[in-house]
C-alpha atoms as a PDB file:
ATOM      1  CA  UNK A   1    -120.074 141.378 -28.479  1.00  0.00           C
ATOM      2  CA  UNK A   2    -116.479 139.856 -28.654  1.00  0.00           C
ATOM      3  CA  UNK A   3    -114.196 140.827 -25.748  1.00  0.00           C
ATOM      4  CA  UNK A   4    -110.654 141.271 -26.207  1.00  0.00           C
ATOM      5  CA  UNK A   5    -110.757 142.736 -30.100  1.00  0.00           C
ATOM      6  CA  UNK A   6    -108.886 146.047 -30.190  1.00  0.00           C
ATOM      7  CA  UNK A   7    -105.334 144.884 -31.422  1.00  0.00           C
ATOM      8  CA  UNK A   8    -104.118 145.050 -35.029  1.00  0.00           C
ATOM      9  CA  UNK A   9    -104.476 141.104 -34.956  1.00  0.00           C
ATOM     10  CA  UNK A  10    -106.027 138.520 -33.698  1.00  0.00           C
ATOM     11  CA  UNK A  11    -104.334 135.966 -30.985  1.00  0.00           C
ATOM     12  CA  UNK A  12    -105.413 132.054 -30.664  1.00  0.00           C
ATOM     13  CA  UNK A  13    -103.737 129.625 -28.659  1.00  0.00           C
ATOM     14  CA  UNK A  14    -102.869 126.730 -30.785  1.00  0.00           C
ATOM     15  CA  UNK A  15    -103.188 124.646 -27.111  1.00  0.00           C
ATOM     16  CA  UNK A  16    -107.128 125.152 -27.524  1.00  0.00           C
ATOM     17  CA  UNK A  17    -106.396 122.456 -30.402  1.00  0.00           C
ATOM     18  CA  UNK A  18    -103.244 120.792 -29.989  1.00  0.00           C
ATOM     19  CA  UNK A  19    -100.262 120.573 -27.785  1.00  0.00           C
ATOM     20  CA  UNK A  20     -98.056 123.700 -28.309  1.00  0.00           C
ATOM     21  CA  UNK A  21     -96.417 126.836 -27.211  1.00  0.00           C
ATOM     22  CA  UNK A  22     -97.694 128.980 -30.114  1.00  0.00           C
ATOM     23  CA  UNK A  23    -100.505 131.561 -31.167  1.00  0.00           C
ATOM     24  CA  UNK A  24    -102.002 131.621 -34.317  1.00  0.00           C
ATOM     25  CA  UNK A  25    -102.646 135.703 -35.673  1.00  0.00           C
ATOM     26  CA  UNK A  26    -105.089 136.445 -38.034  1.00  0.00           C
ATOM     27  CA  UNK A  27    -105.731 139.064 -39.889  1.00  0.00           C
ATOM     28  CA  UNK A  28    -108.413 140.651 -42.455  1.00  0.00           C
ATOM     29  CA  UNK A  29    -108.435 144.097 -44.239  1.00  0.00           C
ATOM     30  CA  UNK A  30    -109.207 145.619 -47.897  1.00  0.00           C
ATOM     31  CA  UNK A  31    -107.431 148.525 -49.651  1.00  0.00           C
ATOM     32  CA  UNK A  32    -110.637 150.469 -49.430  1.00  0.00           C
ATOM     33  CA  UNK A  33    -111.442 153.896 -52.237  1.00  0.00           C
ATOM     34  CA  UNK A  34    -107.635 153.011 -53.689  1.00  0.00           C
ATOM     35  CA  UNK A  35    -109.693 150.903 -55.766  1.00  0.00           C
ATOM     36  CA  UNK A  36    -111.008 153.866 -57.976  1.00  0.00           C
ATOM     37  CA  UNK A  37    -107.974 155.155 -58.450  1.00  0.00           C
ATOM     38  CA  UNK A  38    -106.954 151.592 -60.103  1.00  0.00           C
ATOM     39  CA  UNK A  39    -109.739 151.938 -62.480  1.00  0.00           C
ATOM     40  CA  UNK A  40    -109.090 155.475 -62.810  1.00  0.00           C
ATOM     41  CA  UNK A  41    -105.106 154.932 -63.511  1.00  0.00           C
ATOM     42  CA  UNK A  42    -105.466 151.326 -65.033  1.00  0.00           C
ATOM     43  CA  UNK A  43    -102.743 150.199 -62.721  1.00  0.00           C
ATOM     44  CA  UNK A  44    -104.142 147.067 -61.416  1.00  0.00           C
ATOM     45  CA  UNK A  45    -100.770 144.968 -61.051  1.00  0.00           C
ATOM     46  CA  UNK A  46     -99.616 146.580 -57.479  1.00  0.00           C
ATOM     47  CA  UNK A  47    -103.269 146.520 -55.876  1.00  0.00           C
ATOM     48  CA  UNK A  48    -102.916 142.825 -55.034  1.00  0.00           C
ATOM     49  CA  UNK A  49     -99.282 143.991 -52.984  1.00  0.00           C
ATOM     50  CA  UNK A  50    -101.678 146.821 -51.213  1.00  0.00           C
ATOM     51  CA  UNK A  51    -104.091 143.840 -50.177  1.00  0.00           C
ATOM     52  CA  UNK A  52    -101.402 141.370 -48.822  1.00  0.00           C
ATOM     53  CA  UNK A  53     -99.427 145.006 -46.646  1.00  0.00           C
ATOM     54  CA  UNK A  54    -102.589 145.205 -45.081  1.00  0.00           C
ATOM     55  CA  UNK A  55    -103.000 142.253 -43.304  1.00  0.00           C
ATOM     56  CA  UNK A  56     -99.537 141.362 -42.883  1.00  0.00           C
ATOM     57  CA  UNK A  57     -98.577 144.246 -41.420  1.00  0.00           C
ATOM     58  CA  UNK A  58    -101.260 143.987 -38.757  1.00  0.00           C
ATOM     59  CA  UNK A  59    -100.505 140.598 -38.148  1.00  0.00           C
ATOM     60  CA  UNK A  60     -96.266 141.685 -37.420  1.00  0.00           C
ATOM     61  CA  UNK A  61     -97.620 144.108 -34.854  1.00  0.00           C
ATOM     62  CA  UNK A  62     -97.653 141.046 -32.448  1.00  0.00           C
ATOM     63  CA  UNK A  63     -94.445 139.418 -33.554  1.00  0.00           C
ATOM     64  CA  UNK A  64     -95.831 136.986 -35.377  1.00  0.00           C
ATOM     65  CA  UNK A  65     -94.096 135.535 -39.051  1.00  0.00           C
ATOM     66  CA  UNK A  66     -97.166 135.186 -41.404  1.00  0.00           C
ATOM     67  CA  UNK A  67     -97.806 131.731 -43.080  1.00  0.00           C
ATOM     68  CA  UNK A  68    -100.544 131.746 -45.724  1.00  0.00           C
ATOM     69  CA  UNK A  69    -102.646 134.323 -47.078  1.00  0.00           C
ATOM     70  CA  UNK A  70    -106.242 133.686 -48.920  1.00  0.00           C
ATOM     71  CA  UNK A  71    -107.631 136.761 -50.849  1.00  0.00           C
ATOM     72  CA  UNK A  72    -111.396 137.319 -52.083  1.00  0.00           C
ATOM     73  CA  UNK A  73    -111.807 138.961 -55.501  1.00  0.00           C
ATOM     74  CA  UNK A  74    -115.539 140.344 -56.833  1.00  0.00           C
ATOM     75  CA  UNK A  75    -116.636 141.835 -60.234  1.00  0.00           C
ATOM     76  CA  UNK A  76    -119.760 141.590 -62.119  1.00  0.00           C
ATOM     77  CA  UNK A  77    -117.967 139.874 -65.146  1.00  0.00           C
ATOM     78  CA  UNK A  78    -114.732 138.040 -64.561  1.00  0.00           C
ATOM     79  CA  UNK A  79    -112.446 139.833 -66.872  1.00  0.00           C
ATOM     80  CA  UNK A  80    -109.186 137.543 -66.903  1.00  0.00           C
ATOM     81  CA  UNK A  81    -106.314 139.587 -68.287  1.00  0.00           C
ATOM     82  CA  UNK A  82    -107.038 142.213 -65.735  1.00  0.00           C
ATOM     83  CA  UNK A  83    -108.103 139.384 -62.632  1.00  0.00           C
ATOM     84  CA  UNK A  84    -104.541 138.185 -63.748  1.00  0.00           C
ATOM     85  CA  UNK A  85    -103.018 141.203 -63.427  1.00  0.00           C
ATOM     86  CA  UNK A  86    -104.262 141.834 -59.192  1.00  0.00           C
ATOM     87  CA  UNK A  87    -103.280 138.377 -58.976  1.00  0.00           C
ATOM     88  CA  UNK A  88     -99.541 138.980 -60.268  1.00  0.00           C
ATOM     89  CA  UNK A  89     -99.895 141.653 -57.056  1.00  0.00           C
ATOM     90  CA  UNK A  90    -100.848 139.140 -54.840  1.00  0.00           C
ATOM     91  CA  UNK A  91     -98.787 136.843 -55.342  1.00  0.00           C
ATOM     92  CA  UNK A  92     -95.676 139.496 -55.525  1.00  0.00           C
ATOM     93  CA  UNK A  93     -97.129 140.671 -51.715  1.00  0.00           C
ATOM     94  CA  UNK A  94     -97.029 137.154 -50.456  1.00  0.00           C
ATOM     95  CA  UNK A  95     -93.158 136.289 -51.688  1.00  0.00           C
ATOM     96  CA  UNK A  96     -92.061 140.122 -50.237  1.00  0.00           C
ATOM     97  CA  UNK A  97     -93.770 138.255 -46.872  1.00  0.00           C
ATOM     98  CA  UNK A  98     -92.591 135.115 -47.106  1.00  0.00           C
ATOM     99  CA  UNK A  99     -95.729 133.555 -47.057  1.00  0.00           C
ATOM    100  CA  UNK A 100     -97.820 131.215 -49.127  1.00  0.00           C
ATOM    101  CA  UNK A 101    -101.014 131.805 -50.825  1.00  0.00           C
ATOM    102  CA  UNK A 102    -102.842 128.943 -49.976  1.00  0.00           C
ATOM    103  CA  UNK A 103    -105.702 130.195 -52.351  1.00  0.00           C
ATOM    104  CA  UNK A 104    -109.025 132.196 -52.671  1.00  0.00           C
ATOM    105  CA  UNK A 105    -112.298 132.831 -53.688  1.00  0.00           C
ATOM    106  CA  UNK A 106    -113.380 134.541 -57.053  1.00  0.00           C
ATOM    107  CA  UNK A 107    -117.122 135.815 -57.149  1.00  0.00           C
ATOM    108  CA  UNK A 108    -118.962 136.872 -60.094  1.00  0.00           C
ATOM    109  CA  UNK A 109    -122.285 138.992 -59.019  1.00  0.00           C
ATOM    110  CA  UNK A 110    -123.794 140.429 -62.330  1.00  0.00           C
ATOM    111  CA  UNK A 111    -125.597 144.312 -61.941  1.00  0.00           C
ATOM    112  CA  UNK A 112    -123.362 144.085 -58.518  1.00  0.00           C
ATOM    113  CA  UNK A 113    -120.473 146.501 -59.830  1.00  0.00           C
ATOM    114  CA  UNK A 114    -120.224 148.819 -62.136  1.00  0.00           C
ATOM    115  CA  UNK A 115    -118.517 147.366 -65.717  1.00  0.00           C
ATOM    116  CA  UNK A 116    -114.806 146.849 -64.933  1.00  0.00           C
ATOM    117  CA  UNK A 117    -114.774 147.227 -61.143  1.00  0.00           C
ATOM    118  CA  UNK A 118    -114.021 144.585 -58.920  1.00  0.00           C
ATOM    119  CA  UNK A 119    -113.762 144.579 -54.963  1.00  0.00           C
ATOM    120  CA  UNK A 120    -110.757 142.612 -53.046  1.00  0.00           C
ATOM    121  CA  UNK A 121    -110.098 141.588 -49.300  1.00  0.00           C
ATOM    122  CA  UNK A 122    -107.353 139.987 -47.776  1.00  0.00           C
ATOM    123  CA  UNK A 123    -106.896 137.492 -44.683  1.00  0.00           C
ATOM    124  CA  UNK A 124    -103.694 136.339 -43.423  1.00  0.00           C
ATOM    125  CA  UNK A 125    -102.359 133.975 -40.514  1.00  0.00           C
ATOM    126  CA  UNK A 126     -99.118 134.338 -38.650  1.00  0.00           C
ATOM    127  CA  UNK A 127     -97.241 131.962 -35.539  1.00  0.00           C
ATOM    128  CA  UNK A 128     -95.375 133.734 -32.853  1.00  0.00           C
ATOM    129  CA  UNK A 129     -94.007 131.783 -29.641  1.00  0.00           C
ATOM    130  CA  UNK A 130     -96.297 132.862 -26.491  1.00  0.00           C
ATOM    131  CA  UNK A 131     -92.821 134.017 -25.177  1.00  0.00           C
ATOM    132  CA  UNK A 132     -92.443 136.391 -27.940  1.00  0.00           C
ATOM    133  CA  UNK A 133     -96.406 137.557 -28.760  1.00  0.00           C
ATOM    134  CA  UNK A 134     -95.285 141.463 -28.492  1.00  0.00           C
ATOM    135  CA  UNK A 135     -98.308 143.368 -26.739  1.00  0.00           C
ATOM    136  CA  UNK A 136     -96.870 146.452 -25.436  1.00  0.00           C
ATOM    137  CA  UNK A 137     -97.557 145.575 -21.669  1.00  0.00           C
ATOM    138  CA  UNK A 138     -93.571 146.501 -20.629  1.00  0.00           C
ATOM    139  CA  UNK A 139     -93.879 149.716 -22.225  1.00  0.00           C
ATOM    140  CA  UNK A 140     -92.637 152.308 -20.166  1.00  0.00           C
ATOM    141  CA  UNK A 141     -92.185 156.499 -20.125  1.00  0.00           C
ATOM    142  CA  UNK A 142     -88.720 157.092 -21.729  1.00  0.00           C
ATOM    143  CA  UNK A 143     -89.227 154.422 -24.189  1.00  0.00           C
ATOM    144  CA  UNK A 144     -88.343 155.788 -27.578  1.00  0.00           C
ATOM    145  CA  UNK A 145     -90.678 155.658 -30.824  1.00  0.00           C
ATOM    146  CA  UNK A 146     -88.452 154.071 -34.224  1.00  0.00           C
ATOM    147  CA  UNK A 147     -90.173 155.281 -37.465  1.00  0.00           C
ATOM    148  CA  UNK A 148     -89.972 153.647 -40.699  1.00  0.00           C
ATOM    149  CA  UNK A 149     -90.402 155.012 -43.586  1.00  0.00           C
ATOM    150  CA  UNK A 150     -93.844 154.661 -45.571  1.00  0.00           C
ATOM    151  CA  UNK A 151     -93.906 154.625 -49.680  1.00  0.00           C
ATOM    152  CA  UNK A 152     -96.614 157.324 -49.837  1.00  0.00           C
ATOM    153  CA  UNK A 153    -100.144 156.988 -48.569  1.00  0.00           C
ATOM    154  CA  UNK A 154    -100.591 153.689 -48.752  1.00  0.00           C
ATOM    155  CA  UNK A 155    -104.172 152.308 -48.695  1.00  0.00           C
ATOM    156  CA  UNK A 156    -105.517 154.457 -46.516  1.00  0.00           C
ATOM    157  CA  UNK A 157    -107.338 158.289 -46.328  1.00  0.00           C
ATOM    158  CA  UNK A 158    -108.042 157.860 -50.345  1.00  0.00           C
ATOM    159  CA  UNK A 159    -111.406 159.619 -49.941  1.00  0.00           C
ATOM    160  CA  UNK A 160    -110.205 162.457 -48.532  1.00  0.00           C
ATOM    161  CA  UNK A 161    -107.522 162.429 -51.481  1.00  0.00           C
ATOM    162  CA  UNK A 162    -109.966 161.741 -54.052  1.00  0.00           C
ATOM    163  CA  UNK A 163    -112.388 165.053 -52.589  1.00  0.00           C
ATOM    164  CA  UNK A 164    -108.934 167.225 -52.626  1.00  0.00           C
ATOM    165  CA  UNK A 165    -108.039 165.648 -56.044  1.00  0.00           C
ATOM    166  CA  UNK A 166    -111.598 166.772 -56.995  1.00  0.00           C
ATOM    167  CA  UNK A 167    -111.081 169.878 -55.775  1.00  0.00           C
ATOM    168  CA  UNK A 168    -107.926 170.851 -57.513  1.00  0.00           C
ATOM    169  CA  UNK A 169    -108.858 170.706 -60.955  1.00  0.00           C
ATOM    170  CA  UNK A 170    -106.142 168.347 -61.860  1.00  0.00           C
ATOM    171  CA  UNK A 171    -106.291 164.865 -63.220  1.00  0.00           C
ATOM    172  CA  UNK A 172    -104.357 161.843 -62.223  1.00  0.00           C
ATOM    173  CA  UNK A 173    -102.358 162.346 -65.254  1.00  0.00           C
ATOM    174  CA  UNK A 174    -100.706 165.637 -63.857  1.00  0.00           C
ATOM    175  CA  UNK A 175     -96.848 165.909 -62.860  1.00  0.00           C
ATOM    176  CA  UNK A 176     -97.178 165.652 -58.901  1.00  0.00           C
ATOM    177  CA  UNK A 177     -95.177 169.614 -58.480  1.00  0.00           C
ATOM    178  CA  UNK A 178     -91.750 169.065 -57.393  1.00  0.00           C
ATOM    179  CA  UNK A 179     -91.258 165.682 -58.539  1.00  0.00           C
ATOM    180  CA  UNK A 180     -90.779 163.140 -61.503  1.00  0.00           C
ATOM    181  CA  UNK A 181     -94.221 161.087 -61.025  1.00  0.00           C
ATOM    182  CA  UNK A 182     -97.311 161.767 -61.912  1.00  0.00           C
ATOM    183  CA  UNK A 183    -100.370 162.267 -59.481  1.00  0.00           C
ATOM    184  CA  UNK A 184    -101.613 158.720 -60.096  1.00  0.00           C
ATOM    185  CA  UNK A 185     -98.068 157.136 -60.043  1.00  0.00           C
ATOM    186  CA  UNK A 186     -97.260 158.552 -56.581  1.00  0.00           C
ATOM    187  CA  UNK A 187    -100.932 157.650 -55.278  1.00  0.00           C
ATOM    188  CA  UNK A 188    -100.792 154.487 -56.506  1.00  0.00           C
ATOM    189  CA  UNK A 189     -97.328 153.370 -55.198  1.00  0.00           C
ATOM    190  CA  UNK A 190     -97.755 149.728 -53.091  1.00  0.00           C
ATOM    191  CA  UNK A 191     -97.882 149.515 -49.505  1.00  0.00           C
ATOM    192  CA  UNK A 192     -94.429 148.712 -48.431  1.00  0.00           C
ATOM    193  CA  UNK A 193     -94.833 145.081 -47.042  1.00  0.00           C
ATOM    194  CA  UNK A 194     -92.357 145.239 -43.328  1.00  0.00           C
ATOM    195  CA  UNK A 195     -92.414 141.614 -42.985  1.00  0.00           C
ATOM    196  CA  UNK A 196     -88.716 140.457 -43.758  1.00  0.00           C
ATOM    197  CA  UNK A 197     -87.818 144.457 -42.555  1.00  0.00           C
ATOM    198  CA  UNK A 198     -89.093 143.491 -38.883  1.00  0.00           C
ATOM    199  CA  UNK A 199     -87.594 140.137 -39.049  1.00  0.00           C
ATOM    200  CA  UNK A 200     -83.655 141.838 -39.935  1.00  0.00           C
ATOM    201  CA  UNK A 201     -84.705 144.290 -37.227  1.00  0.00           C
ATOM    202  CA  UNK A 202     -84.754 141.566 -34.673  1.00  0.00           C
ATOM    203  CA  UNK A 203     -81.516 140.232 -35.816  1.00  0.00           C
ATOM    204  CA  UNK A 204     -80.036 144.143 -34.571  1.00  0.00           C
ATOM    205  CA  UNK A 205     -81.880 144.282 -31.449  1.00  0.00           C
ATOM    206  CA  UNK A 206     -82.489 140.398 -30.236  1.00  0.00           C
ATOM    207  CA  UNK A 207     -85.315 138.907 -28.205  1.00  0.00           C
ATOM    208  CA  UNK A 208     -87.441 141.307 -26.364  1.00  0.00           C
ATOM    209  CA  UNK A 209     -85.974 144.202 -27.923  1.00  0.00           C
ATOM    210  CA  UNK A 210     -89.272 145.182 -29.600  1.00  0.00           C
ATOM    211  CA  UNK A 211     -92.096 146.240 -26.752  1.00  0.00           C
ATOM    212  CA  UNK A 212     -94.692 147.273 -28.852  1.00  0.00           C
ATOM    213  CA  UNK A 213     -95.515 147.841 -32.481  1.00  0.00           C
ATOM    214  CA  UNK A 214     -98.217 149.863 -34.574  1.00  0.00           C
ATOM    215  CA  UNK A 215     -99.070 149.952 -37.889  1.00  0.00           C
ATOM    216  CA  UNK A 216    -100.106 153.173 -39.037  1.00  0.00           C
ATOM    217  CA  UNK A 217    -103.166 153.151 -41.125  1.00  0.00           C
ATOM    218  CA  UNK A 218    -106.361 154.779 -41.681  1.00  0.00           C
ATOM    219  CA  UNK A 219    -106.076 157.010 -38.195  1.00  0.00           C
ATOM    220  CA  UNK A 220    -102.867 158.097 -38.697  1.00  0.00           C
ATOM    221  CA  UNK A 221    -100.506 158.644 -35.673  1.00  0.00           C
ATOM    222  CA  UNK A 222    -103.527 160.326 -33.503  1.00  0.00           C
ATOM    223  CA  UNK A 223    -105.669 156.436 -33.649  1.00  0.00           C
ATOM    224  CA  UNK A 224    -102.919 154.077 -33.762  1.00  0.00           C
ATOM    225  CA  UNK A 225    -100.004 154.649 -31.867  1.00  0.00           C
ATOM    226  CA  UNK A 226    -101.603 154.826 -28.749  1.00  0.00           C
ATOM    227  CA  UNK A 227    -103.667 151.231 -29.605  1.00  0.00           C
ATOM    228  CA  UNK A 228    -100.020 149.428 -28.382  1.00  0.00           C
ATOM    229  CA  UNK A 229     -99.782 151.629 -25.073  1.00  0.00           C
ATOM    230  CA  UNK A 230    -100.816 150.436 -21.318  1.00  0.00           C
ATOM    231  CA  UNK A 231    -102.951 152.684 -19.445  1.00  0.00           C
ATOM    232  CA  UNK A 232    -101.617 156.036 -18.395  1.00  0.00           C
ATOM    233  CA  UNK A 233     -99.189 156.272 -21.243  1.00  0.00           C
ATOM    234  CA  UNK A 234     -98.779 158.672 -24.777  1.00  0.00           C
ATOM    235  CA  UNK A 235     -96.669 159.607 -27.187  1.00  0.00           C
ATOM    236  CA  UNK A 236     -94.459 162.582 -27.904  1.00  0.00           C
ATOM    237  CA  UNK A 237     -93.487 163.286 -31.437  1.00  0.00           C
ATOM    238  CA  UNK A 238     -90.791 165.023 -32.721  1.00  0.00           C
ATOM    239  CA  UNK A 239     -91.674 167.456 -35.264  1.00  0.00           C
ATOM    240  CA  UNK A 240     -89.589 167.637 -38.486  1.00  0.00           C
ATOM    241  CA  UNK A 241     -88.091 164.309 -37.458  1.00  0.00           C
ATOM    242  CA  UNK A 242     -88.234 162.870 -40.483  1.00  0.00           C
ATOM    243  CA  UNK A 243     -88.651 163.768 -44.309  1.00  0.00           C
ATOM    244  CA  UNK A 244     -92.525 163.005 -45.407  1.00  0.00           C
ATOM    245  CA  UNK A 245     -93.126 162.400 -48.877  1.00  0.00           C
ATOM    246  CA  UNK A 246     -93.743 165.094 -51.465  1.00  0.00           C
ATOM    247  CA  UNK A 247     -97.332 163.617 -51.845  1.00  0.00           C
ATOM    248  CA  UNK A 248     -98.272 164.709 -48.246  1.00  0.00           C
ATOM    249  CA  UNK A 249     -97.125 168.327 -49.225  1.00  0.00           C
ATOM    250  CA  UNK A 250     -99.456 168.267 -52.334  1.00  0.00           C
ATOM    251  CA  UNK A 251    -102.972 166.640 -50.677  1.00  0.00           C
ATOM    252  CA  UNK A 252    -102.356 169.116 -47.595  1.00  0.00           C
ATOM    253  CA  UNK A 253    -102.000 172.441 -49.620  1.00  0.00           C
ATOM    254  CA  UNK A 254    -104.386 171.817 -52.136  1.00  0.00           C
ATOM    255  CA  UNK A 255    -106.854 170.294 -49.972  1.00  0.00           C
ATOM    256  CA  UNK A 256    -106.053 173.155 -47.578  1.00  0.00           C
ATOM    257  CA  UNK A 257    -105.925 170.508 -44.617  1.00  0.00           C
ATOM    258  CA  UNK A 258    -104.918 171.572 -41.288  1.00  0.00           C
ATOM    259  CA  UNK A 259    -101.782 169.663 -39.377  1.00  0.00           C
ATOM    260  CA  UNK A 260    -104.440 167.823 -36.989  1.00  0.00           C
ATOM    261  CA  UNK A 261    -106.346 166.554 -39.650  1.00  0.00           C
ATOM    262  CA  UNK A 262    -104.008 165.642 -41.814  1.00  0.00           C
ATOM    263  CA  UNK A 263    -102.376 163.439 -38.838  1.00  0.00           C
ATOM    264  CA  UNK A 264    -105.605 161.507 -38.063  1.00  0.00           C
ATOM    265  CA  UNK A 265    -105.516 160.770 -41.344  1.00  0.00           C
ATOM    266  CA  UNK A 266    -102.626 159.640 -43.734  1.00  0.00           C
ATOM    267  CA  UNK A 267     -99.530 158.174 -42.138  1.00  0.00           C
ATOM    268  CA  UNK A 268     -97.094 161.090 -43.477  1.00  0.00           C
ATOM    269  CA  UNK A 269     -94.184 159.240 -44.618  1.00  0.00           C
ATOM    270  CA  UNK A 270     -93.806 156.594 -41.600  1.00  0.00           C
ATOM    271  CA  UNK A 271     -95.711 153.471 -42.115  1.00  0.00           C
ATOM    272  CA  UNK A 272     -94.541 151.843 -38.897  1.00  0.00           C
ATOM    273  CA  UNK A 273     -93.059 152.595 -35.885  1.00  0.00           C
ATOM    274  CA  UNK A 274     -91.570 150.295 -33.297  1.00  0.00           C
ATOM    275  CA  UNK A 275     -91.867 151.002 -29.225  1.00  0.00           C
ATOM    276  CA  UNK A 276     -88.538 150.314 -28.012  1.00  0.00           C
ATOM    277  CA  UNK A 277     -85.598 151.201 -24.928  1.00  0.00           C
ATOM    278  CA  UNK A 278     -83.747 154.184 -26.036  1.00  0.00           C
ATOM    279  CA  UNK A 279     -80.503 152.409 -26.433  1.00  0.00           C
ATOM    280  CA  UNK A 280     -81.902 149.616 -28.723  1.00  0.00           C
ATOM    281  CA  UNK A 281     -83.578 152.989 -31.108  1.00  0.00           C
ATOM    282  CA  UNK A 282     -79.973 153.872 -31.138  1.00  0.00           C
ATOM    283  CA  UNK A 283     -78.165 150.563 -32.356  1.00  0.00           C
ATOM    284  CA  UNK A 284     -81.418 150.720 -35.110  1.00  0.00           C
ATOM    285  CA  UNK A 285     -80.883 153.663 -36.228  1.00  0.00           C
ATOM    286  CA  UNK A 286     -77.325 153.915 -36.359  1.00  0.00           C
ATOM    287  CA  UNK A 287     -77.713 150.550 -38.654  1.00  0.00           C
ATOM    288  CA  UNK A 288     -79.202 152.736 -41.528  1.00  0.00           C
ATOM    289  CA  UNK A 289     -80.119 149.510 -43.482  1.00  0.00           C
ATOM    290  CA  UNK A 290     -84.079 150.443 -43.486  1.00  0.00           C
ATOM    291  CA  UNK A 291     -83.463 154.562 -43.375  1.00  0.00           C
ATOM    292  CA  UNK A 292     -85.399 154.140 -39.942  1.00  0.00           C
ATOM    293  CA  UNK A 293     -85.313 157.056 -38.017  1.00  0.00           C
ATOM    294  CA  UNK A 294     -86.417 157.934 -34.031  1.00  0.00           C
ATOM    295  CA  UNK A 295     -90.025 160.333 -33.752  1.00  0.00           C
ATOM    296  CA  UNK A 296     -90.762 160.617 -30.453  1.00  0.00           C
ATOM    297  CA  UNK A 297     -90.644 159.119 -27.405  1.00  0.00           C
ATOM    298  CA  UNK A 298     -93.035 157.630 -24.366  1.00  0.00           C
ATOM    299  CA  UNK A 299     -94.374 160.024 -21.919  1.00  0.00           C
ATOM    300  CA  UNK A 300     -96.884 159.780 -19.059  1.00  0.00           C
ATOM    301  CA  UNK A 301     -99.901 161.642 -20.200  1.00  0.00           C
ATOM    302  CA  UNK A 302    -102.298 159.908 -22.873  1.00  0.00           C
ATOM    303  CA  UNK A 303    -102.573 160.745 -26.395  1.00  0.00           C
ATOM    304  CA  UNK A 304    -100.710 161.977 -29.005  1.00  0.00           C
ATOM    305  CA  UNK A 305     -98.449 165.170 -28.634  1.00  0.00           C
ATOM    306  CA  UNK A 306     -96.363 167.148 -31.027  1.00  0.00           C
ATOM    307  CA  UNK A 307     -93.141 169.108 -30.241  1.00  0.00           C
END
């Protein structure tokens, strides 16, 4: 009913309104079944960050520096040492972006939610120059794909981690096997926020060195790298190109998830990835500042393909 949705964000002309050479993004997400495991865990102060990733990170995908973020935060019973708490995550998520937060709504809805949940979505604005709004149109075959690396799942493909979780036997509590945290601690580690990443990114490459941009979320590489591609184009992925987190080992072999699945599903250790010309991957990668590292590259057959 609204032609032209399909990106990560949202584009309007500020010269609808005023004089100017700019576009507004805007952007709107939640942190979806993550939420249980913050009542499960009691680790409520990096939820907010989770909220404030989700929306900025769409809104980079254009090129676009975000200004102000406004949240929305609903429980049946306002409970203020732990509303304070999401809040200290909010407002951490909006300094890692460099943005304000302008403010908010708080709603209490008695019989609503259950005693001690609450519900949260996020909305954030960006600016980008129309000369600098990155849309993937001069993306071309040979173009590589530059991966950065993800903190864990992020805030997506938690109810297929809470079935598998289920499943196991184990609780939250449990040493995740192989590594220091526990289950919840590695589940519940924040979104990494690429705001001020993209921006020192930039300074490497210059203007117009970024063609196209996806955030990897709920649809893993399968769904979302191909939303930045024209017609006619896909992506090649190189296999054991780079070093996914232990978490991803433990969901897929106790969940006993095949490679497909598990693809369309969690982002496997790279939370965004950058379209770019194959020297300008180079010159980021050889930087080593943000541990980025190149995945694939742009071929011309649709879809996702592994090699």
């Amino acid at each position: 009913m609204a032609p032209g949705i399909g990106g990560f964000g949202g584009l309007f002309p500020l010269g609808k309104c005023f004089t100017g050479d700019s576009y507004l993004v805007a952007g709107t997400d939640g942190v979806g079944t993550k939420l249980k495991l913050a009542f499960e865990t009691g680790i409520h102060d990096t939820i907010g960050i989770d909220l404030v990733a989700m929306s900025v990170n769409d809104i980079v995908t254009s090129g676009a520096k975000p200004l102000f973020f406004l949240d929305y935060f609903a429980t049946s019973h306002l409970d203020v040492d732990l509303a304070e708490k999401v809040i200290r995550g909010i407002v951490d998520g909006c300094q890692q972006s460099d943005c304000a937060l302008l403010g908010g709504e708080t709603a209490e809805m008695p019989d609503f939610y259950a005693e001690g949940e609450y519900d949260l979505s996020g909305f954030a604005v960006g600016i980008v120059k129309k000369e600098l709004v990155i849309d993937g149109n001069n993306i071309v075959a040979g173009d590589v794909l530059i991966g950065l690396p993800s903190s864990g799942v992020h805030s997506n493909g938690f109810s297929l981690v809470r079935r598998v979780l289920d499943r196991s036997g184990l609780s939250l509590k449990n040493q995740l096997p192989g590594n220091d945290l526990t289950l919840g601690e590695a589940l519940m580690a924040p979104t990494v926020i690429y705001v001020k990443i993209y921006i020192q990114v930039l300074d490497i490459v210059g203007k117009g060195g970024v063609k196209g941009i996806a955030h990897i979320t709920g649809g893993g590489f399968t769904d979302n790298i191909p939303r930045v591609f024209p017609k006619g184009l896909g992506a090649a992925i190189y296999n054991n190109s780079w070093e996914a987190p232990p978490v991803f080992k433990w969901i897929q072999e106790a969940g006993n998830i095949e490679d497909a699945e598990m693809r369309r599903t969690f982002n496997m250790g790279i939370g965004m990835v950058l379209v770019v010309p194959k020297e300008v991957g180079r010159r980021i990668v050889e930087d080593g500042e943000h541990k980025a590292c190149l995945i694939g590259e742009v071929v011309g057959t649709e879809g996702v393909s592994y090699l």
